[in-house]
Protein backbone atom coordinates (compact mmCIF):
# COMPACT_ATOMS: atom_id res chain seq x y z
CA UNK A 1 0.00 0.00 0.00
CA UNK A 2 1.40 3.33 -1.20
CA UNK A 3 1.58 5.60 2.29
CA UNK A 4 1.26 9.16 2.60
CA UNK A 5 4.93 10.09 3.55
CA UNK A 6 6.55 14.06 4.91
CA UNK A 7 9.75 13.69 4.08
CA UNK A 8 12.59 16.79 6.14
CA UNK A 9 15.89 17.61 5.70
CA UNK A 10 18.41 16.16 2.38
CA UNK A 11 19.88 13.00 1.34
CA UNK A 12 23.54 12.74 3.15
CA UNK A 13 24.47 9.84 2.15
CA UNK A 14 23.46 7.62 4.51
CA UNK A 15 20.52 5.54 5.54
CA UNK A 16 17.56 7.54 6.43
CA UNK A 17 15.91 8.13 9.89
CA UNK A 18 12.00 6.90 9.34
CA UNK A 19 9.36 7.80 12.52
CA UNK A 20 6.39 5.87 12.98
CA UNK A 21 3.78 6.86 14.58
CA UNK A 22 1.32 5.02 17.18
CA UNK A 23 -2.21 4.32 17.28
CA UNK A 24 -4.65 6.98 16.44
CA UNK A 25 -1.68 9.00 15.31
CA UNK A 26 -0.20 10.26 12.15
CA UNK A 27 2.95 11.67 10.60
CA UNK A 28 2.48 15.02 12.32
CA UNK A 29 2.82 13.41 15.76
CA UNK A 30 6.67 13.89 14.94
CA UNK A 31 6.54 16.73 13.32
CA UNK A 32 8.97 18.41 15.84
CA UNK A 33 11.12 15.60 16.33
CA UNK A 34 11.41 14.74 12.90
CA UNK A 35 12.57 18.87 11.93
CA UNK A 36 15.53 18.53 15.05
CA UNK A 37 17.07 15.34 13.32
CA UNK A 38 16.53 16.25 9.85
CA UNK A 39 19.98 19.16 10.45
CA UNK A 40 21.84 15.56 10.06
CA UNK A 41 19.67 12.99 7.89
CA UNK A 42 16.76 12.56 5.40
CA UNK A 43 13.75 11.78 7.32
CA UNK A 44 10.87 10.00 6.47
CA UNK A 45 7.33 10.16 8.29
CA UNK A 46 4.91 7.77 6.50
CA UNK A 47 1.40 8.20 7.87
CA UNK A 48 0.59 4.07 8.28
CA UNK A 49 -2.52 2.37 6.53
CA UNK A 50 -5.73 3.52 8.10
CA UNK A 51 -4.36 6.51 9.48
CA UNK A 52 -3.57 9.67 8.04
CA UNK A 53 -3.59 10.41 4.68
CA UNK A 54 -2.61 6.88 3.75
CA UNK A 55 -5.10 4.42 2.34
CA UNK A 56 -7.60 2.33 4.43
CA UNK A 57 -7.85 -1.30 4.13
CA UNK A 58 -9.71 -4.36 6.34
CA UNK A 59 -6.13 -6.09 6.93
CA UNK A 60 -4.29 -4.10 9.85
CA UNK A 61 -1.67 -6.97 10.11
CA UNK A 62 2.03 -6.09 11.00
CA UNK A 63 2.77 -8.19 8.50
CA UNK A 64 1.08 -5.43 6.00
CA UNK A 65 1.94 -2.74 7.47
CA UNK A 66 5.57 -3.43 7.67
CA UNK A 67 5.55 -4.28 4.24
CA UNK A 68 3.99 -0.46 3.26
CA UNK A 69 7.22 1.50 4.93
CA UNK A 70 9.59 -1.30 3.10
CA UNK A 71 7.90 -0.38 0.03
CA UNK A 72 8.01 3.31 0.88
CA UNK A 73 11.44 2.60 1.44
CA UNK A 74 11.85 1.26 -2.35
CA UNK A 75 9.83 4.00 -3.32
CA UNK A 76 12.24 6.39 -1.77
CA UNK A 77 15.46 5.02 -3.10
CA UNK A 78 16.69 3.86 0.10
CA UNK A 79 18.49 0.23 0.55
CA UNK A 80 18.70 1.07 4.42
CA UNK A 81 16.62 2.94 6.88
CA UNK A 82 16.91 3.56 11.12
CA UNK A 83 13.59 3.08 12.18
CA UNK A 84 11.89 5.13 15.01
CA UNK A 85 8.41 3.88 15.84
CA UNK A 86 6.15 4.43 19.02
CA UNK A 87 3.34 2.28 20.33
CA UNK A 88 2.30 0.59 17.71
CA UNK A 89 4.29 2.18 15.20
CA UNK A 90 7.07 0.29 17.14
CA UNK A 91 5.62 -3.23 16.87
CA UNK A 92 5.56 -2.28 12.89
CA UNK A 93 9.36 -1.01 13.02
CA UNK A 94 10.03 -4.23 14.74
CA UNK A 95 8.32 -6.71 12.43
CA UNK A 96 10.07 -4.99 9.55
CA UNK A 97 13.00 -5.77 11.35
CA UNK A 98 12.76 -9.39 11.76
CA UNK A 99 10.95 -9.44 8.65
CA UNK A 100 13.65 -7.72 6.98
CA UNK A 101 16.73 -7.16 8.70
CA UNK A 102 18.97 -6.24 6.24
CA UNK A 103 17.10 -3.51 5.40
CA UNK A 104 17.68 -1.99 8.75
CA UNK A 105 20.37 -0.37 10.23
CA UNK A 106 19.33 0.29 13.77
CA UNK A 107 15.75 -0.14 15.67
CA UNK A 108 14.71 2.37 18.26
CA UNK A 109 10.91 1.56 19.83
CA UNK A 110 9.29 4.28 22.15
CA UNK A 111 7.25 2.99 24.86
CA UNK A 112 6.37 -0.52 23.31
CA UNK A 113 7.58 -4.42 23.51
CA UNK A 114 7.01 -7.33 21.20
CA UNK A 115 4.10 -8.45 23.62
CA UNK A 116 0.29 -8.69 23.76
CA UNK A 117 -1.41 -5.89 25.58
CA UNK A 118 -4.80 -6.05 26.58
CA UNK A 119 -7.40 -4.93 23.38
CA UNK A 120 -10.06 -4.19 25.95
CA UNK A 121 -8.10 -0.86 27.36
CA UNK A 122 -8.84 0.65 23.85
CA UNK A 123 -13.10 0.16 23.93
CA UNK A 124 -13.27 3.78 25.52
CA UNK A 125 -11.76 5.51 22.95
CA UNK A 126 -13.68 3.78 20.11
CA UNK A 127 -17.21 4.43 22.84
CA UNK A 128 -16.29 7.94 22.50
CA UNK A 129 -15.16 8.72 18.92
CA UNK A 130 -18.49 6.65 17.76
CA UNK A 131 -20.34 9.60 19.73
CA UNK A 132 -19.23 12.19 17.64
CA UNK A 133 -20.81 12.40 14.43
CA UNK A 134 -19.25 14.73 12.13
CA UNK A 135 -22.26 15.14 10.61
CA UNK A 136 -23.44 17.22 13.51
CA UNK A 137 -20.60 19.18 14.34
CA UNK A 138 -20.37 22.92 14.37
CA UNK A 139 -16.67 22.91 15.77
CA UNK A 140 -13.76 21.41 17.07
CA UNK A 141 -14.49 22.54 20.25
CA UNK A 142 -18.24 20.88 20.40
CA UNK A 143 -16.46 17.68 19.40
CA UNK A 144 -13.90 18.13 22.52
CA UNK A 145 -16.87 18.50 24.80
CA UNK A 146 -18.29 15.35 23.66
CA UNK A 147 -15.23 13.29 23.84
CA UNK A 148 -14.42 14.74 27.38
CA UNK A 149 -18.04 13.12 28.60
CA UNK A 150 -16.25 9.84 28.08
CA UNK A 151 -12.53 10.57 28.24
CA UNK A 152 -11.36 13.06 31.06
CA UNK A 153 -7.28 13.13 29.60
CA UNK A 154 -7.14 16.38 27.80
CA UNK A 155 -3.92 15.05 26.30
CA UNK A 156 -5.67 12.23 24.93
CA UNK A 157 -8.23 13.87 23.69
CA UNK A 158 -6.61 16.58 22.13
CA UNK A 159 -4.14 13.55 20.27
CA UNK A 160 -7.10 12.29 18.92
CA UNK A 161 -8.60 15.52 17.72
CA UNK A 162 -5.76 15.52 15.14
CA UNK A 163 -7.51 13.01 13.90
CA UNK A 164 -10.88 15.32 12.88
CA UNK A 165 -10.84 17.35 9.90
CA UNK A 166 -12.92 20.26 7.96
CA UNK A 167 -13.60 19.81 4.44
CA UNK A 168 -15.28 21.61 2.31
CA UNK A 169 -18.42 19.59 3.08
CA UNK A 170 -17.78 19.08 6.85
CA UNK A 171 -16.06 17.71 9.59
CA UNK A 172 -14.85 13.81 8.95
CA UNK A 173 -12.30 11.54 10.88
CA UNK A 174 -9.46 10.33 8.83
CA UNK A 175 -9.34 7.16 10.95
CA UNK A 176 -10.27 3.79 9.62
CA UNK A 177 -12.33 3.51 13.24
CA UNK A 178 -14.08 0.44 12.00
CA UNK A 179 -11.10 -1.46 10.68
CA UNK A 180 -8.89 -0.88 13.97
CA UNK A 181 -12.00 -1.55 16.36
CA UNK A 182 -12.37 -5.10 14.36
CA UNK A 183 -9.03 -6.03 14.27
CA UNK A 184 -7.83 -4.57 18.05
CA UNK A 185 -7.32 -8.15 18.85
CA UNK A 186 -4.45 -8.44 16.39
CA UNK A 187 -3.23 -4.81 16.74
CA UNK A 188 -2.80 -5.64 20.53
CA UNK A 189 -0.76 -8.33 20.18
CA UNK A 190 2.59 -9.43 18.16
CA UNK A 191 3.53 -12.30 15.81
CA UNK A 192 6.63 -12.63 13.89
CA UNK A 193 8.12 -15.59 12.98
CA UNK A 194 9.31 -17.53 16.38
CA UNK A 195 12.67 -18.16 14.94
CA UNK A 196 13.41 -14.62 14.11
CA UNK A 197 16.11 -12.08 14.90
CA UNK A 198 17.36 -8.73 14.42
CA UNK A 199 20.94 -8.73 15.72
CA UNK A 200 21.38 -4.97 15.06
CA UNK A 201 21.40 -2.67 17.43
CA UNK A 202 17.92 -1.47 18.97
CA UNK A 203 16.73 0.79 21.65
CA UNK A 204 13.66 0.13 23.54
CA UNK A 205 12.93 4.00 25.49
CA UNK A 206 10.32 4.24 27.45
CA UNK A 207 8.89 6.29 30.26
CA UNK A 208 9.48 5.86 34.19
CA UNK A 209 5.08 6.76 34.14
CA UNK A 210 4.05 4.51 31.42
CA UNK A 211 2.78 0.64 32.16
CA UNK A 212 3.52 -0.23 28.93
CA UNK A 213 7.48 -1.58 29.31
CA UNK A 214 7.69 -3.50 32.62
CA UNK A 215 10.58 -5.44 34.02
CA UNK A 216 9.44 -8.63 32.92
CA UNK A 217 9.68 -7.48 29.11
CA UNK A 218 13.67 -7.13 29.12
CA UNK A 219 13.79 -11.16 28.29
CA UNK A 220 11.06 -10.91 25.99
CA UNK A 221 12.49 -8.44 24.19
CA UNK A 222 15.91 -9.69 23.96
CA UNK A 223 14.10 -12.78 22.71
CA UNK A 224 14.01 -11.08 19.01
CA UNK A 225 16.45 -8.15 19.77
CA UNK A 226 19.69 -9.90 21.32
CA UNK A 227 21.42 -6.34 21.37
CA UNK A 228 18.42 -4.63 22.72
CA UNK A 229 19.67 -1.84 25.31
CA UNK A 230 16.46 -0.77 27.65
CA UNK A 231 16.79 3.23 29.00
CA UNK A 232 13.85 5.12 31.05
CA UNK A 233 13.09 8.62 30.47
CA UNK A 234 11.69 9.36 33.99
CA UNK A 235 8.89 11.68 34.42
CA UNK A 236 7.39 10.37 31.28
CA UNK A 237 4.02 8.77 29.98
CA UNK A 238 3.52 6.89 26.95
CA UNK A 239 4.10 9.64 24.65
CA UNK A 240 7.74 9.74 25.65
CA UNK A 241 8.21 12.32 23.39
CA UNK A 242 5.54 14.59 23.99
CA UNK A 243 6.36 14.39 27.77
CA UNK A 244 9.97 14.96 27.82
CA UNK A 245 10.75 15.69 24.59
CA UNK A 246 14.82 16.51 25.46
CA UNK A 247 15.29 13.90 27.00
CA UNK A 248 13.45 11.78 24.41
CA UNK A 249 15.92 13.32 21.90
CA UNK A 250 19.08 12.93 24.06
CA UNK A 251 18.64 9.76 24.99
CA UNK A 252 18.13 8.77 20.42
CA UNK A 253 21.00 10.83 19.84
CA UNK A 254 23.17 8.85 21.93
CA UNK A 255 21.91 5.66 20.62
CA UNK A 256 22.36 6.70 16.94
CA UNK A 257 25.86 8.42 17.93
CA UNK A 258 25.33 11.55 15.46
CA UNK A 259 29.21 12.31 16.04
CA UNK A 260 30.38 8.95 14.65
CA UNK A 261 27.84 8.41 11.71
């Protein structure tokens, strides 16, 4: 599937720095990030299938979707790529890397392991989306109000606003809602082939406030990524980078080692 892809900064040479984004996200969720690193690489920010800009389709596999940023990656030119992905941009960014490792340099995953997560903790947000019509909208602002009578987070909320858009003949989410909601089961978990490996080198960041990397992952993880290094960002949530976004970016500089490369 061809994706919707901002692309910063020039070619330099040398293998490309491509962010993926999470869940209910899209390529402008790194918009910040992606401008600091783009002073030393070409970076790519592919809005994934059923997000975005990017096409919708029934099959939300990691299988698929990995197989959209390697083609974006042909598309682009590039034999090589460091991948960035958060949430579930990072179980893509790790398929593709077991999928394909010689297509990738190094693996960095934000606030995510290569385990199953309950699909349940996601029925909320799908409960309160379904109660705004777009139809009936006069504003952003009305559809904020409804959203907060099921989701009290304004952080959340206002993440998934990014989501809602004015056309020319109304509001409309650019979400595939019904596609994720059916297949939140899969999109929850992780399979990759059980005798896969990416022996490059991979960071798995996460934050000292987020539930979603605990202890007990480190073995998991180094399961597929033998050279996985695990660093906390304290005073962070899930959206490491959005919560502390130096430290998000010191602690990927020092992984990638922007002096040496």
């Amino acid at each position: 599937m061809k994706l919707f892809c901002r692309e910063y900064g020039e070619d330099r040479g040398g293998p490309p720095l491509v962010f993926i984004h999470g869940l209910f996200g899209s390529s402008a969720n790194w918009r910040g990030i992606a401008r600091r690193f783009s002073d030393a690489y070409r970076v790519l920010v592919p809005d994934l299938r059923n997000h975005g800009q990017s096409p919708h389709s029934d099959d939300v596999s990691f299988k698929s979707q990995a197989a959209d940023v390697l083609a974006l990656l042909d598309a682009s030119g590039e034999e090589q790529a460091v991948l960035v992905g958060h949430s579930m941009g990072g179980k893509v960014a790790m398929r593709l890397a077991l999928d394909a490792p010689e297509r990738v340099t190094a693996l960095a995953c934000v606030d995510i392991a290569p385990v199953s997560y309950p699909g349940d903790r996601f029925g909320p947000i799908f409960e309160a989306m379904a109660a705004v019509d777009p139809e009936t909208l006069a504003s952003r602002q009305q559809a904020d109000a409804r959203l907060a009578g099921f989701l009290p987070a304004r952080q959340l909320r206002s993440y998934l606003l990014q989501n809602l858009v004015k056309e020319q003949d109304g509001w409309r989410w650019r979400l595939n809602l019904g596609a994720l909601e059916q297949g939140m089961q899969e999109v929850s978990g992780f399979d990759a082939p059980a005798d896969a490996r990416f022996l490059g080198e991979a960071l798995f960041v996460y934050g000292g406030n987020s539930p979603y990397v605990k202890p007990e992952h480190a073995k998991i993880i180094r399961h597929w990524f033998p050279y996985a290094r695990l660093r906390q960002i304290a005073g962070a949530g899930h959206w490491v980078y959005a919560d502390e976004p130096l430290a998000f970016t010191n602690a990927l500089e020092s992984f990638l080692d922007l002096d040496e490369r």
